[in-house]
N, C-alpha and C. Protein backbone atom coordinates (compact mmCIF):
# COMPACT_ATOMS: atom_id res chain seq x y z
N UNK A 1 58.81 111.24 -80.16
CA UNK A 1 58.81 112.60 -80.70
C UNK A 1 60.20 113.21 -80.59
N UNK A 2 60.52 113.91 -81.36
CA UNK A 2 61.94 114.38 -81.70
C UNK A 2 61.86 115.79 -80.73
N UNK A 3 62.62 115.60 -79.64
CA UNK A 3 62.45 117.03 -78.63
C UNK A 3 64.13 117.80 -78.87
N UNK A 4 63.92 119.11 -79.12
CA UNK A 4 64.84 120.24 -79.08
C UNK A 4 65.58 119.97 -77.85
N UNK A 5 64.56 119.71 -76.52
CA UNK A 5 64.92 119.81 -75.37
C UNK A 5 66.23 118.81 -75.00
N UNK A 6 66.23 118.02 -75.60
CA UNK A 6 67.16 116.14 -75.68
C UNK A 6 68.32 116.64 -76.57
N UNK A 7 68.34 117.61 -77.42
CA UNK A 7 69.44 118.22 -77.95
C UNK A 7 70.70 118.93 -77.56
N UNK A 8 71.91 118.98 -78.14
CA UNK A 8 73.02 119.75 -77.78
C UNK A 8 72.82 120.68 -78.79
N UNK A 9 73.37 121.72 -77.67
CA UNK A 9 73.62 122.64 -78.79
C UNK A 9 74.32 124.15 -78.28
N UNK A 10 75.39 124.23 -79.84
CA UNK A 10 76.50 125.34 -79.42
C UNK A 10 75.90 126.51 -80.35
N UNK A 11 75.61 127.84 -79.56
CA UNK A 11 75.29 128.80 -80.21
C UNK A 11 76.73 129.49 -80.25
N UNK A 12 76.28 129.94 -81.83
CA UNK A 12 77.68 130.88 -82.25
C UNK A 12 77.78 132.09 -81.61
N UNK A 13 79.02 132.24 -81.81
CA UNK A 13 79.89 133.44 -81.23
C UNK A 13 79.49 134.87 -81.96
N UNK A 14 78.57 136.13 -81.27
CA UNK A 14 78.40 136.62 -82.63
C UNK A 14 77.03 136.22 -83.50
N UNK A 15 77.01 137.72 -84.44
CA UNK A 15 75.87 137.09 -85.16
C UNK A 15 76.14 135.47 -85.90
N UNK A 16 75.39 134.79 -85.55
CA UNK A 16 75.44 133.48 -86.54
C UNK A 16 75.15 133.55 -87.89
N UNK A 17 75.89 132.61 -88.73
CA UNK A 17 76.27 133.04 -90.15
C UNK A 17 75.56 132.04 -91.01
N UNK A 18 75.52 130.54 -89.97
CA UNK A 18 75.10 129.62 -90.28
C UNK A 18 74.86 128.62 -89.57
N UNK A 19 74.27 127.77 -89.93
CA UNK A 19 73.80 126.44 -88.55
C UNK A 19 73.33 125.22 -89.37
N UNK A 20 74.03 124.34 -88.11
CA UNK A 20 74.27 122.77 -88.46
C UNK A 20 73.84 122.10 -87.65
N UNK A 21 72.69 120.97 -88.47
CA UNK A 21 72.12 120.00 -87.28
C UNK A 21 72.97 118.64 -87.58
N UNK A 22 72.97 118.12 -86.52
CA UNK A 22 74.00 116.57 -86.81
C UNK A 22 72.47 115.31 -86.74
N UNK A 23 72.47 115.06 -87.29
CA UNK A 23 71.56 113.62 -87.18
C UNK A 23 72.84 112.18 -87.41
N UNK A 24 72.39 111.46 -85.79
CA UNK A 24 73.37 110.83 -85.67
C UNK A 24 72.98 109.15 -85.87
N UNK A 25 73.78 108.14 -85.69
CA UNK A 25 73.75 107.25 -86.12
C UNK A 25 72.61 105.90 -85.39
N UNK A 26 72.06 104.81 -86.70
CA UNK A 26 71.74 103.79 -84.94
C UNK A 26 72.22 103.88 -83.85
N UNK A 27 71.32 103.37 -82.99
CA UNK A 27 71.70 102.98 -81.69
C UNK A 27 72.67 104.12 -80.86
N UNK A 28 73.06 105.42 -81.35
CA UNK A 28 73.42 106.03 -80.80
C UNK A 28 73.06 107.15 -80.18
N UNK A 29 73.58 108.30 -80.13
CA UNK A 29 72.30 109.16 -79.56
C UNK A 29 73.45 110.99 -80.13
N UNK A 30 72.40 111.98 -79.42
CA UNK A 30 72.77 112.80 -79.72
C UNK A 30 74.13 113.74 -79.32
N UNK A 31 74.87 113.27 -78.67
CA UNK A 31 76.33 113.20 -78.30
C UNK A 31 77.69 112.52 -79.24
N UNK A 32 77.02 111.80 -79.84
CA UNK A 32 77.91 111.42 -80.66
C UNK A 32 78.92 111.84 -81.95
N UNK A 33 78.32 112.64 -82.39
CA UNK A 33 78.74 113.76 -83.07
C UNK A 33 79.20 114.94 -82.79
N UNK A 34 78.36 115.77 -81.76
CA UNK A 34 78.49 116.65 -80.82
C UNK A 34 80.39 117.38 -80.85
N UNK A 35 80.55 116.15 -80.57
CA UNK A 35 82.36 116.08 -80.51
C UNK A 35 82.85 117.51 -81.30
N UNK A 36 82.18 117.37 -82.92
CA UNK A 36 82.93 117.38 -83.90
C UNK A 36 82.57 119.27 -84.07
N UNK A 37 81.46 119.77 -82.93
CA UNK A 37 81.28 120.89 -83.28
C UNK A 37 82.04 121.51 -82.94
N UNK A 38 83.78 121.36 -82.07
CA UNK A 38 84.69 122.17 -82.02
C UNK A 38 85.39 122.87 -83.37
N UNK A 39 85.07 121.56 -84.39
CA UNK A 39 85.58 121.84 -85.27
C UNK A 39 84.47 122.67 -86.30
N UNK A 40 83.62 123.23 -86.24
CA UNK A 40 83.11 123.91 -86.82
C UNK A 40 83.09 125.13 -86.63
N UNK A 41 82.84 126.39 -88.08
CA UNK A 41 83.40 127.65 -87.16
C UNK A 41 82.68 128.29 -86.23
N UNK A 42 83.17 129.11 -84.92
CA UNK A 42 82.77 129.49 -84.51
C UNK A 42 81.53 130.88 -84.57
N UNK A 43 81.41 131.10 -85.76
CA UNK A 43 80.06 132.01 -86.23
C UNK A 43 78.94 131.39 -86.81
N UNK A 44 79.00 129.94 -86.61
CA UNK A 44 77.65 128.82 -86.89
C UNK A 44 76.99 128.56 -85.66
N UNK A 45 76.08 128.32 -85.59
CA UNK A 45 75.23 127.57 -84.72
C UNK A 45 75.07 126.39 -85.35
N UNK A 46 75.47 125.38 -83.95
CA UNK A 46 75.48 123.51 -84.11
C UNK A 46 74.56 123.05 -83.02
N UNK A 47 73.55 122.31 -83.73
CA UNK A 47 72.64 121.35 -83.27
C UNK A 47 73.03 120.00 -83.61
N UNK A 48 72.65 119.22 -81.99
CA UNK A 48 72.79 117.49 -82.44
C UNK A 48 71.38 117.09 -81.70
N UNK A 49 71.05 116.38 -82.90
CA UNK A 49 69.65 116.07 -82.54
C UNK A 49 69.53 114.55 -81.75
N UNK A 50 68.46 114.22 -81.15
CA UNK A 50 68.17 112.86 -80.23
C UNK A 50 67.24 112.49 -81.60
N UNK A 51 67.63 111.48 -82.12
CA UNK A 51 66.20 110.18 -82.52
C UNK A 51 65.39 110.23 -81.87
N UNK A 52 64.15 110.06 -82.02
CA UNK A 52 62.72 109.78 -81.47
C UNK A 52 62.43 108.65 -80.71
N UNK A 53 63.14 106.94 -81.31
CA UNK A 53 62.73 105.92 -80.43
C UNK A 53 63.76 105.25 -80.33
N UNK A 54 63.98 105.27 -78.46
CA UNK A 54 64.99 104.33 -77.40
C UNK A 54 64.79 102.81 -78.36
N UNK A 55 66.13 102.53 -77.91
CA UNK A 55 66.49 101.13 -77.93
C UNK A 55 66.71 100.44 -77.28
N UNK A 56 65.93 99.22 -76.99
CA UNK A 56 65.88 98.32 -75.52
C UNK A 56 67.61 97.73 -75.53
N UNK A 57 68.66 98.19 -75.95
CA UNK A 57 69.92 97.80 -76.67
C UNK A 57 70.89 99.13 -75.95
N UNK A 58 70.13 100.43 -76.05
CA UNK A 58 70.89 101.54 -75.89
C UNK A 58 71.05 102.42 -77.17
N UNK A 59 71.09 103.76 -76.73
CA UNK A 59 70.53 104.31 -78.06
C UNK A 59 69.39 104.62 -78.33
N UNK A 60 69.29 105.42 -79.54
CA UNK A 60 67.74 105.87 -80.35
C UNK A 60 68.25 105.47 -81.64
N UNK A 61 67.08 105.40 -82.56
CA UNK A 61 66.85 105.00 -83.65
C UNK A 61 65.98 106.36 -84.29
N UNK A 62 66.29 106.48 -85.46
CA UNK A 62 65.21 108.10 -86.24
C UNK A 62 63.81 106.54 -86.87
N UNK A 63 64.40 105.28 -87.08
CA UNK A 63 63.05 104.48 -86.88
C UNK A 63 63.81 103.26 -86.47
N UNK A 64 62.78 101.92 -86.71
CA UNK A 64 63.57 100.48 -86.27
C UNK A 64 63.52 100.08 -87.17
N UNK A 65 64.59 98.88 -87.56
CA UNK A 65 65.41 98.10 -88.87
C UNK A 65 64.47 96.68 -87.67
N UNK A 66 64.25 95.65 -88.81
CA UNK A 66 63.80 94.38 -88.56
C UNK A 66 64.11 93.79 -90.07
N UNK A 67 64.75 92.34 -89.63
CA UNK A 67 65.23 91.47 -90.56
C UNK A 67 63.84 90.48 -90.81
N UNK A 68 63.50 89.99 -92.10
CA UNK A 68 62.90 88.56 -92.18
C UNK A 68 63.54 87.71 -92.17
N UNK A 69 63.11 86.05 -92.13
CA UNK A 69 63.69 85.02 -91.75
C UNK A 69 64.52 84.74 -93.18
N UNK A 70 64.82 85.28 -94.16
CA UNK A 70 66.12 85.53 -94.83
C UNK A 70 66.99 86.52 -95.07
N UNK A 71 67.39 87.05 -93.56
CA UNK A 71 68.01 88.02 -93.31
C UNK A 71 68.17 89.48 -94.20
N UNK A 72 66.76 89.63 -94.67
CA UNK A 72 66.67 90.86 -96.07
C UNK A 72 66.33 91.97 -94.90
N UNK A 73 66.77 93.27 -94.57
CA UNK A 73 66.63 94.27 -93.79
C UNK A 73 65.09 94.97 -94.13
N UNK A 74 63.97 94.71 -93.08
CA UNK A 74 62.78 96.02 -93.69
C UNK A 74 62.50 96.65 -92.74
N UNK A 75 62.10 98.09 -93.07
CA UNK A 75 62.29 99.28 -92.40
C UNK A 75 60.75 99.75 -92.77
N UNK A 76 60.01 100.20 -91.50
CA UNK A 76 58.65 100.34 -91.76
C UNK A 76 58.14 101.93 -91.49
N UNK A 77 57.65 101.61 -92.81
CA UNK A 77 57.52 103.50 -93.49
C UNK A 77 56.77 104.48 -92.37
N UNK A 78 56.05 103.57 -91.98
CA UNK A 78 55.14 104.64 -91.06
C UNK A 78 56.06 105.46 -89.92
N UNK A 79 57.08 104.84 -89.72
CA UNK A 79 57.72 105.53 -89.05
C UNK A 79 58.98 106.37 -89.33
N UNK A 80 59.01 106.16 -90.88
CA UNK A 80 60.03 106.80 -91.46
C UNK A 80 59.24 108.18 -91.84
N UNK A 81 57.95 108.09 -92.30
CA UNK A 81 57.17 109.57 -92.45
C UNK A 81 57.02 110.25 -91.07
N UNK A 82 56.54 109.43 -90.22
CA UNK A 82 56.62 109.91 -88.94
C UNK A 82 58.11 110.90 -88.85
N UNK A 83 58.91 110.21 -88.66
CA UNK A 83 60.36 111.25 -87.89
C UNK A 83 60.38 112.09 -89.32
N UNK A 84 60.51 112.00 -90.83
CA UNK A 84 60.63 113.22 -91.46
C UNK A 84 59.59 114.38 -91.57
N UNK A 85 58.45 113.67 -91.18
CA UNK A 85 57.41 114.84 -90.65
C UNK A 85 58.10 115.28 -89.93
N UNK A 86 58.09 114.85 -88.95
CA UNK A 86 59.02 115.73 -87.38
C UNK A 86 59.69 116.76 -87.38
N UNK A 87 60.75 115.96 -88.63
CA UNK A 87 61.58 116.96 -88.35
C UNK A 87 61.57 118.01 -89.78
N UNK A 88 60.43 117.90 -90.34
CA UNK A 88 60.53 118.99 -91.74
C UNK A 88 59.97 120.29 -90.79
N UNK A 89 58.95 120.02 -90.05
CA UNK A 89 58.38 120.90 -89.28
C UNK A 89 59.61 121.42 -88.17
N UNK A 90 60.08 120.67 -87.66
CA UNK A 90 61.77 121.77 -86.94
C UNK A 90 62.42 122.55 -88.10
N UNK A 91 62.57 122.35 -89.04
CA UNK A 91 63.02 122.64 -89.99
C UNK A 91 62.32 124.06 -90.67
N UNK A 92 61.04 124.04 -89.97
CA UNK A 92 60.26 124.94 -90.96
C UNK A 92 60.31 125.97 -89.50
N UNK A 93 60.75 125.72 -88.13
CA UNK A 93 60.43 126.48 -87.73
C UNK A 93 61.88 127.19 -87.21
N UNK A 94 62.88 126.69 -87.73
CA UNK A 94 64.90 127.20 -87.70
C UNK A 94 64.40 128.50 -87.71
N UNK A 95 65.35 129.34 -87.15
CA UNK A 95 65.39 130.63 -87.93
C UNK A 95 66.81 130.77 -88.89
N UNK A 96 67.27 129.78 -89.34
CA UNK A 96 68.23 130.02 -90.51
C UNK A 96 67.95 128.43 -91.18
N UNK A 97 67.88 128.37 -92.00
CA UNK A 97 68.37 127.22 -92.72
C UNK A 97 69.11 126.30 -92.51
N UNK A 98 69.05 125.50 -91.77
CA UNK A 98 70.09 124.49 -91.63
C UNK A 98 70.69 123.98 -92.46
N UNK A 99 72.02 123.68 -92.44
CA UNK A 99 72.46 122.46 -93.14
C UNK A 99 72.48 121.23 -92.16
N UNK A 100 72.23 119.92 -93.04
CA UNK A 100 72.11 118.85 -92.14
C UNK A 100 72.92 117.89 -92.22
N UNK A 101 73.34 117.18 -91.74
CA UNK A 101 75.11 116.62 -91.20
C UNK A 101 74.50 115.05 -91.21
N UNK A 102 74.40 114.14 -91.58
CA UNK A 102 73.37 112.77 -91.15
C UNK A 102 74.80 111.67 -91.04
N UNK A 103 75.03 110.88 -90.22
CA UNK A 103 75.54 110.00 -90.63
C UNK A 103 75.08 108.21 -90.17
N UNK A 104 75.11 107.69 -91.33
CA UNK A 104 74.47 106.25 -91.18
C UNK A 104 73.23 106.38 -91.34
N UNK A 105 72.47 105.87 -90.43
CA UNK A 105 70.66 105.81 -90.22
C UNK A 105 70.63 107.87 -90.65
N UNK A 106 70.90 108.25 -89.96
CA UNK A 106 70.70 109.77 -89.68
C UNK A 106 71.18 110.20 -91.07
N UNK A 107 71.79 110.09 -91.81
CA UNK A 107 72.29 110.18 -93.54
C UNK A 107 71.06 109.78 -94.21
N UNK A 108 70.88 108.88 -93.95
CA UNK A 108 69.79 108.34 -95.15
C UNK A 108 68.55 109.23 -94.62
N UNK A 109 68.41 109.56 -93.29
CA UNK A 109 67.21 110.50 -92.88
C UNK A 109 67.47 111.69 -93.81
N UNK A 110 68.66 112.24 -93.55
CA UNK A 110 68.90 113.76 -93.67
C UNK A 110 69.09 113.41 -95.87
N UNK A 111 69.59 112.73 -96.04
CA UNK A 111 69.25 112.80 -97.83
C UNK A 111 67.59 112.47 -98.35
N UNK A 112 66.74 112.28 -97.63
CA UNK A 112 65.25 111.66 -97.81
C UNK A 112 65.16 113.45 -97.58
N UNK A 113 65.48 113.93 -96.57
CA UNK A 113 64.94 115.50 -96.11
C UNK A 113 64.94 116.08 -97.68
N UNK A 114 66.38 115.92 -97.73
CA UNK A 114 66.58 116.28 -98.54
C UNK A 114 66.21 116.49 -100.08
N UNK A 115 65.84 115.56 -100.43
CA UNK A 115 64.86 115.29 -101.96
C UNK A 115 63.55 115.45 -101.99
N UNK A 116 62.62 115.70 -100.49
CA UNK A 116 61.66 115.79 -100.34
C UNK A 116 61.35 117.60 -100.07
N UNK A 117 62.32 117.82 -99.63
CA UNK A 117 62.13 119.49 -99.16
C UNK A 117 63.47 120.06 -98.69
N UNK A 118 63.67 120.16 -99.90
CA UNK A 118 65.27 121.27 -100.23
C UNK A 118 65.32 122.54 -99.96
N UNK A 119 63.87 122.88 -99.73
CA UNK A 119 64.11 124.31 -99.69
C UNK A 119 64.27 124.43 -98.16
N UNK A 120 63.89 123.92 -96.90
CA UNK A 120 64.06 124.13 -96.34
C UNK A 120 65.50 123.94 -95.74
N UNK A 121 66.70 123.66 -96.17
CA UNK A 121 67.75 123.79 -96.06
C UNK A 121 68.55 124.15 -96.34
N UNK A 122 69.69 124.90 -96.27
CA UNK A 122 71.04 125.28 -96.82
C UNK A 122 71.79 124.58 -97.45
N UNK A 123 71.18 122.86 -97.17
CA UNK A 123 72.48 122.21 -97.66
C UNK A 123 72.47 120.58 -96.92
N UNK A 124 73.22 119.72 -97.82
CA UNK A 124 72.91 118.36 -97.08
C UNK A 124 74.49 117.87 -96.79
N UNK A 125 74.83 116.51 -95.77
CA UNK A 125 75.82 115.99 -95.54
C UNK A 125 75.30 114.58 -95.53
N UNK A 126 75.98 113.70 -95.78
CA UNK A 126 75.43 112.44 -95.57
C UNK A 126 76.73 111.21 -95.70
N UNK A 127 76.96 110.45 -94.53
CA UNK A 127 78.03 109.97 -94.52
C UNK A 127 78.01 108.86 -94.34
N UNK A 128 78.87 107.78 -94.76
CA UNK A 128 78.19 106.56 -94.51
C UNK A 128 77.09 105.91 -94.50
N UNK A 129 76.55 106.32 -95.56
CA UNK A 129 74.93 106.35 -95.69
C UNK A 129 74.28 105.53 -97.45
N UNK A 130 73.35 105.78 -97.70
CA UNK A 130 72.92 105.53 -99.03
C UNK A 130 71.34 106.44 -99.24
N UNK A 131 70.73 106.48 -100.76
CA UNK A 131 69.95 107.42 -100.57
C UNK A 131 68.76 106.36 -100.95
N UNK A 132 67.54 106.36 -100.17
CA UNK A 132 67.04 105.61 -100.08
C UNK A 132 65.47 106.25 -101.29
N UNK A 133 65.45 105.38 -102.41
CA UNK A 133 64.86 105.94 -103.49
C UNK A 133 63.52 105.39 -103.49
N UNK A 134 63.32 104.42 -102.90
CA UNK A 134 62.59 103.45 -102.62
C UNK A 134 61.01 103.74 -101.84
N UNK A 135 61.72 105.35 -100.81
CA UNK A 135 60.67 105.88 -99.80
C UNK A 135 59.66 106.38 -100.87
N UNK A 136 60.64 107.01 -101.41
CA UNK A 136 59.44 107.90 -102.83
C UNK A 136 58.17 107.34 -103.40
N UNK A 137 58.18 106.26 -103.02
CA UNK A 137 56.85 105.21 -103.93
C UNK A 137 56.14 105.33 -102.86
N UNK A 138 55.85 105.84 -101.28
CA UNK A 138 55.16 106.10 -100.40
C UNK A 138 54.00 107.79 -100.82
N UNK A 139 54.70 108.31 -99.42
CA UNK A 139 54.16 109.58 -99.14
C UNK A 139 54.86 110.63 -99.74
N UNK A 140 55.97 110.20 -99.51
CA UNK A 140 56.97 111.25 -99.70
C UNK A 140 57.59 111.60 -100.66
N UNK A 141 56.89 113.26 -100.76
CA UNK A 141 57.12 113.99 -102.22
C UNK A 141 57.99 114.14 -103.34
N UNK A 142 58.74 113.55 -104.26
CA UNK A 142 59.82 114.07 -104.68
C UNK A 142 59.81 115.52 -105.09
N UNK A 143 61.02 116.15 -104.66
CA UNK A 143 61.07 117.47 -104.77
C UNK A 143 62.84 117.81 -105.07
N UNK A 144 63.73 116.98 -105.45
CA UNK A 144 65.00 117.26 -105.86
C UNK A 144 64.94 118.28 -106.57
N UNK A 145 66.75 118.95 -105.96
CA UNK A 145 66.65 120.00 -106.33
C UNK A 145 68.53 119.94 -106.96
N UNK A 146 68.42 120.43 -108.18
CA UNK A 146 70.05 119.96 -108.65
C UNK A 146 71.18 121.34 -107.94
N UNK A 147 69.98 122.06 -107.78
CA UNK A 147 70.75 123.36 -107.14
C UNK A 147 71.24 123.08 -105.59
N UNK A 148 70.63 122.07 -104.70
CA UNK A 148 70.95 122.57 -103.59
C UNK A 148 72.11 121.33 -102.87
N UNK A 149 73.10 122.29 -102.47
CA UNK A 149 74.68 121.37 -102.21
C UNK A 149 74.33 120.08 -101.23
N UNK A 150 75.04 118.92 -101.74
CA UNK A 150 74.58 117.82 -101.61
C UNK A 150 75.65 117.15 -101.26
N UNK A 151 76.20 116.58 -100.20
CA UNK A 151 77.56 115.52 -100.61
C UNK A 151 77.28 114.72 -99.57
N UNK A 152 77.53 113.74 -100.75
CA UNK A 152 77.59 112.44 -99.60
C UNK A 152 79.10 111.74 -99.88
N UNK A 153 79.68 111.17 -98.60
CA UNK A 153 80.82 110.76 -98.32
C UNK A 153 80.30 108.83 -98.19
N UNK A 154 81.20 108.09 -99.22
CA UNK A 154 81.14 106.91 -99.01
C UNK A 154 82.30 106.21 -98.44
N UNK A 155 82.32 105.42 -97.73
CA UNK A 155 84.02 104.49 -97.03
C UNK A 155 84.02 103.36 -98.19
N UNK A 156 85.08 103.19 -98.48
CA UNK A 156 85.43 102.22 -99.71
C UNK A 156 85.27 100.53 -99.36
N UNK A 157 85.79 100.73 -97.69
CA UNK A 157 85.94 99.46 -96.80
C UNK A 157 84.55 99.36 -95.72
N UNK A 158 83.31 100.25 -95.96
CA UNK A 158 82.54 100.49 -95.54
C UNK A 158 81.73 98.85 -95.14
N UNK A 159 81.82 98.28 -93.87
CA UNK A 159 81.32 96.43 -93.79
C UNK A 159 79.40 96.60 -93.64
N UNK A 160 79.40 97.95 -93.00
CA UNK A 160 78.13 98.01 -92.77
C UNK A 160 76.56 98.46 -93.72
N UNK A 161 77.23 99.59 -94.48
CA UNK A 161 76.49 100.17 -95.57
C UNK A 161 77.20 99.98 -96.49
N UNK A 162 77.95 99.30 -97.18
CA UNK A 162 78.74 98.93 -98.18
C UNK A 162 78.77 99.84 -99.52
N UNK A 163 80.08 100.38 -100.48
CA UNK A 163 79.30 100.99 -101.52
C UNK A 163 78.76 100.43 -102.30
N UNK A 164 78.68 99.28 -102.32
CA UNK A 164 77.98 98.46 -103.58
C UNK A 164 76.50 98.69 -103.10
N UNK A 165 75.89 99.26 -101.98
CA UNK A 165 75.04 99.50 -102.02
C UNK A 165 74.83 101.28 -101.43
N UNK A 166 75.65 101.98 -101.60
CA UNK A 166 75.93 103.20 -101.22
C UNK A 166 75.84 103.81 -102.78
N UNK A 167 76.77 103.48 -103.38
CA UNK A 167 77.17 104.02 -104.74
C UNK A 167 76.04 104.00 -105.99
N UNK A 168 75.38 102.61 -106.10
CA UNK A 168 74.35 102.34 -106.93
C UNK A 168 73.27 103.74 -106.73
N UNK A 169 72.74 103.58 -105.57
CA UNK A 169 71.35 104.20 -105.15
C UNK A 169 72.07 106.10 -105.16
N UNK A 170 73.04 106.40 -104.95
CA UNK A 170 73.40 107.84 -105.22
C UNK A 170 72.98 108.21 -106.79
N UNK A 171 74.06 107.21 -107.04
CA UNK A 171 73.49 107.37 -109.63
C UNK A 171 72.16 107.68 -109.06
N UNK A 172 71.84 106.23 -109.00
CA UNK A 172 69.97 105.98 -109.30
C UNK A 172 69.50 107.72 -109.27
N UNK A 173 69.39 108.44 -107.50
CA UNK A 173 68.78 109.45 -107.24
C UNK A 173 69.28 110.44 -108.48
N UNK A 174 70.62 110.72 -108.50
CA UNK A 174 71.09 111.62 -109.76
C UNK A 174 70.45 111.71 -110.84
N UNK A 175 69.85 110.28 -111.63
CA UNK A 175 69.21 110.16 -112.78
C UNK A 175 67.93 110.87 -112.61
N UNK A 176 67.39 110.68 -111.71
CA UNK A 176 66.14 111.40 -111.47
C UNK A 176 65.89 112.95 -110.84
N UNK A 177 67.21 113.21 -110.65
CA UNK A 177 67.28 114.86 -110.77
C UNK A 177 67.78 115.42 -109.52
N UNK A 178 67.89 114.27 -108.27
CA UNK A 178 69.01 114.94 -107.20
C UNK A 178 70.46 115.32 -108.00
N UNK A 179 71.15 116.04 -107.18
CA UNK A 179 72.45 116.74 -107.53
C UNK A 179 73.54 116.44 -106.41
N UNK A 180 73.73 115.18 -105.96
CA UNK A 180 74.40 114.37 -105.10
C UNK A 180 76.15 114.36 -105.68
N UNK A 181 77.26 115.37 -105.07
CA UNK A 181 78.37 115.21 -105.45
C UNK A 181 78.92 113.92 -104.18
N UNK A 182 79.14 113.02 -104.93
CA UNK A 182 79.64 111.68 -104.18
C UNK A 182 81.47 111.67 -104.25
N UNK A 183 82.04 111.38 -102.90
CA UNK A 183 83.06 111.61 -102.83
C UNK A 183 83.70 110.07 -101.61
N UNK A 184 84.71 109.16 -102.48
CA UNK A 184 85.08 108.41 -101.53
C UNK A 184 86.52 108.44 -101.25
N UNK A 185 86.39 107.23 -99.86
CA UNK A 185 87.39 107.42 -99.04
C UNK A 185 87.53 106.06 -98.56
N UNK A 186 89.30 105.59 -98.73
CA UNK A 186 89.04 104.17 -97.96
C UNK A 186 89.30 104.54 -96.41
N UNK A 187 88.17 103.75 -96.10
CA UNK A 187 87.56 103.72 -94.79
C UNK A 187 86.96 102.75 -94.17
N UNK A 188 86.19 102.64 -93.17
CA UNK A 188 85.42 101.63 -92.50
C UNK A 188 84.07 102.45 -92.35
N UNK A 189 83.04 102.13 -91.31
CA UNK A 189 81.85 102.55 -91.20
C UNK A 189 82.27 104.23 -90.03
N UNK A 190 82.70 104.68 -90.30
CA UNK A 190 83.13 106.08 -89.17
C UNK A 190 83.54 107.27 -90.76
N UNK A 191 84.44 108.01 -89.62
CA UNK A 191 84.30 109.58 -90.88
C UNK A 191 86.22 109.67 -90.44
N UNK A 192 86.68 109.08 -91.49
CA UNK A 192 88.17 109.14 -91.10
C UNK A 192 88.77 110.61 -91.28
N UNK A 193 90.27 111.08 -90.63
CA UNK A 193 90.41 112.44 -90.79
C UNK A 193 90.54 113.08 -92.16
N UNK A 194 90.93 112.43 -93.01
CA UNK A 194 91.27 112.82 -94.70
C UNK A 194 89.43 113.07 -95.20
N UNK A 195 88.51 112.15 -94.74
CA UNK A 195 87.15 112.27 -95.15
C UNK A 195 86.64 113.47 -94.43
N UNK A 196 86.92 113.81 -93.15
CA UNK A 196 86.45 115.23 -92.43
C UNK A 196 87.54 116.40 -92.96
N UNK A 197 88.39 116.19 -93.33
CA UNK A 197 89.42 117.53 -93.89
C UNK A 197 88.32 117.91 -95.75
N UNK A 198 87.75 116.78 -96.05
CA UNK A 198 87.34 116.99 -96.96
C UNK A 198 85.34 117.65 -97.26
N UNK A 199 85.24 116.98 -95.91
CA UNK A 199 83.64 117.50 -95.68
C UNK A 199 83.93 119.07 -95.06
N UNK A 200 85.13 119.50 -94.18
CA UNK A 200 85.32 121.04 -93.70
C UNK A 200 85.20 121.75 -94.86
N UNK A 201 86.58 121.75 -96.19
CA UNK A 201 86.66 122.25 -97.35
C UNK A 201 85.76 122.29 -98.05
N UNK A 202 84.14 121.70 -98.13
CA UNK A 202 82.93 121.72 -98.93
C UNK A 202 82.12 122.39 -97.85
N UNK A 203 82.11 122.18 -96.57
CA UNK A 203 81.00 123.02 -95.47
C UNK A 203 81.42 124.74 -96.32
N UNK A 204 82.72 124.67 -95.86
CA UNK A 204 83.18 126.75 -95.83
C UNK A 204 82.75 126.75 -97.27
N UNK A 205 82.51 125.89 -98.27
CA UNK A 205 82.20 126.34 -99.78
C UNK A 205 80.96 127.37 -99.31
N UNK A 206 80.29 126.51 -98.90
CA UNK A 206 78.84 127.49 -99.04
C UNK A 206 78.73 128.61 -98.70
C-alpha cells in the first residue's frame, strides 16, 4: 500500500501556489528524487512518494517486471491497477492538484495517471519513460485530455528504455487523443542538466 507516512515532503513557504509529487524509479525509493526539490520554487509544495512493493534486491517497485524464457519483459496488470487505484484516490484526496514528476517505472505510472484521470491533476512529467497504451485494453479508462500539460523527456542514448521504444508509443498515445509534448536530449537513463533546465522552463509555464 502506498503510505503518505513513507513519504518526503517539503511544504512551501507561504501560501502554496502549487505541488509536486515525484514518483520515482525501479528499485529505488522515495529519496531519490527528493534531491531535486531544492530546485523547485519555494511557494510549491513537493511530495516524493515510496512504491508500494520492497524488493528482495533493495528498493520498491510501483509493480514487478518478470522476463519469459525469451527474455520479452511482462508486467502483471493486477498490480498495475492496484498502485493506480492507490494512488488516483491520494490524488482525489490532495488539496491542490498535483502535478506529477514520474521518472522510469514511476513515468510510465504517472503518464497511465495521466490518460486515465487528468482531471485530477495540474499536469504530468515523465522522464525516461514510455507511455504504456497497452494498459488501456484492461480496466483502465481512457480519459485523455489534449488540454492537460504533458511532457515527457526522452534520452537519445537512453540503454534502458530506449527511444525506439519511448518515441513510437508517445505518437501512438497522441493519435488517440493524449496531448504529449515530447522533448529530447542526448543522454543516458538519468535527467541530465540541459534536460532539467528544460523541464524547470515548462514546470514555471503553468
Amino acid at each position: 500500500m502506498i503510505d503518505l507516512a513513507h513519504s518526503c515532503w517539503r511544504p512551501a513557504q507561504g501560501l502554496a501556489q502549487k505541488e509536486l509529487w515525484f514518483l520515482h524509479g525501479y528499485a529505488s525509493d522515495e529519496n531519490d528524487l527528493f534531491g531535486l526539490a531544492r530546485l523547485i520554487p519555494i511557494d510549491w509544495n513537493v511530495r516524493s512518494l515510496r512504491a508500494p512493493r520492497p524488493l528482495p534486491t533493495g528498493g520498491y517497485a510501483w509493480y514487478d517486471l518478470h522476463f519469459d524464457n525469451q527474455g520479452v519483459r511482462q508486467v502483471g496488470m493486477d498490480q498495475v491497477e492496484e498502485t493506480v487505484s492507490e494512488l488516483r484516490v491520494l490524488l482525489e484526496q490532495a488539496a491542490l492538484k498535483p502535478i506529477l514528476f514520474g521518472f522510469s517505472q514511476g513515468g510510465i505510472v504517472a503518464n497511465a495517471l495521466a490518460a486515465s484521470n487528468p482531471e485530477l491533476m495540474s499536469g504530468c512529467v515523465a522522464v525516461a519513460s514510455y507511455f504504456p497504451s497497452d494498459w488501456f485494453k484492461g480496466s483502465l479508462g481512457w480519459n485523455a485530455s489534449e488540454s492537460l500539460a504533458h511532457l515527457a523527456v526522452v534520452g537519445d542514448e537512453d540503454g534502458v528504455i530506449p527511444p525506439s521504444l519511448s518515441l513510437p508509443s508517445y505518437a501512438k498515445a497522441n493519435e488517440l487523443g493524449a496531448g504529449i509534448e515530447v522533448q529530447r536530449f542526448m543522454m543516458g537513463h538519468g535527467i541530465a542538466p540541459d534536460s532539467w533546465q528544460a523541464i524547470s522552463r515548462w514546470l514555471l509555464k503553468l
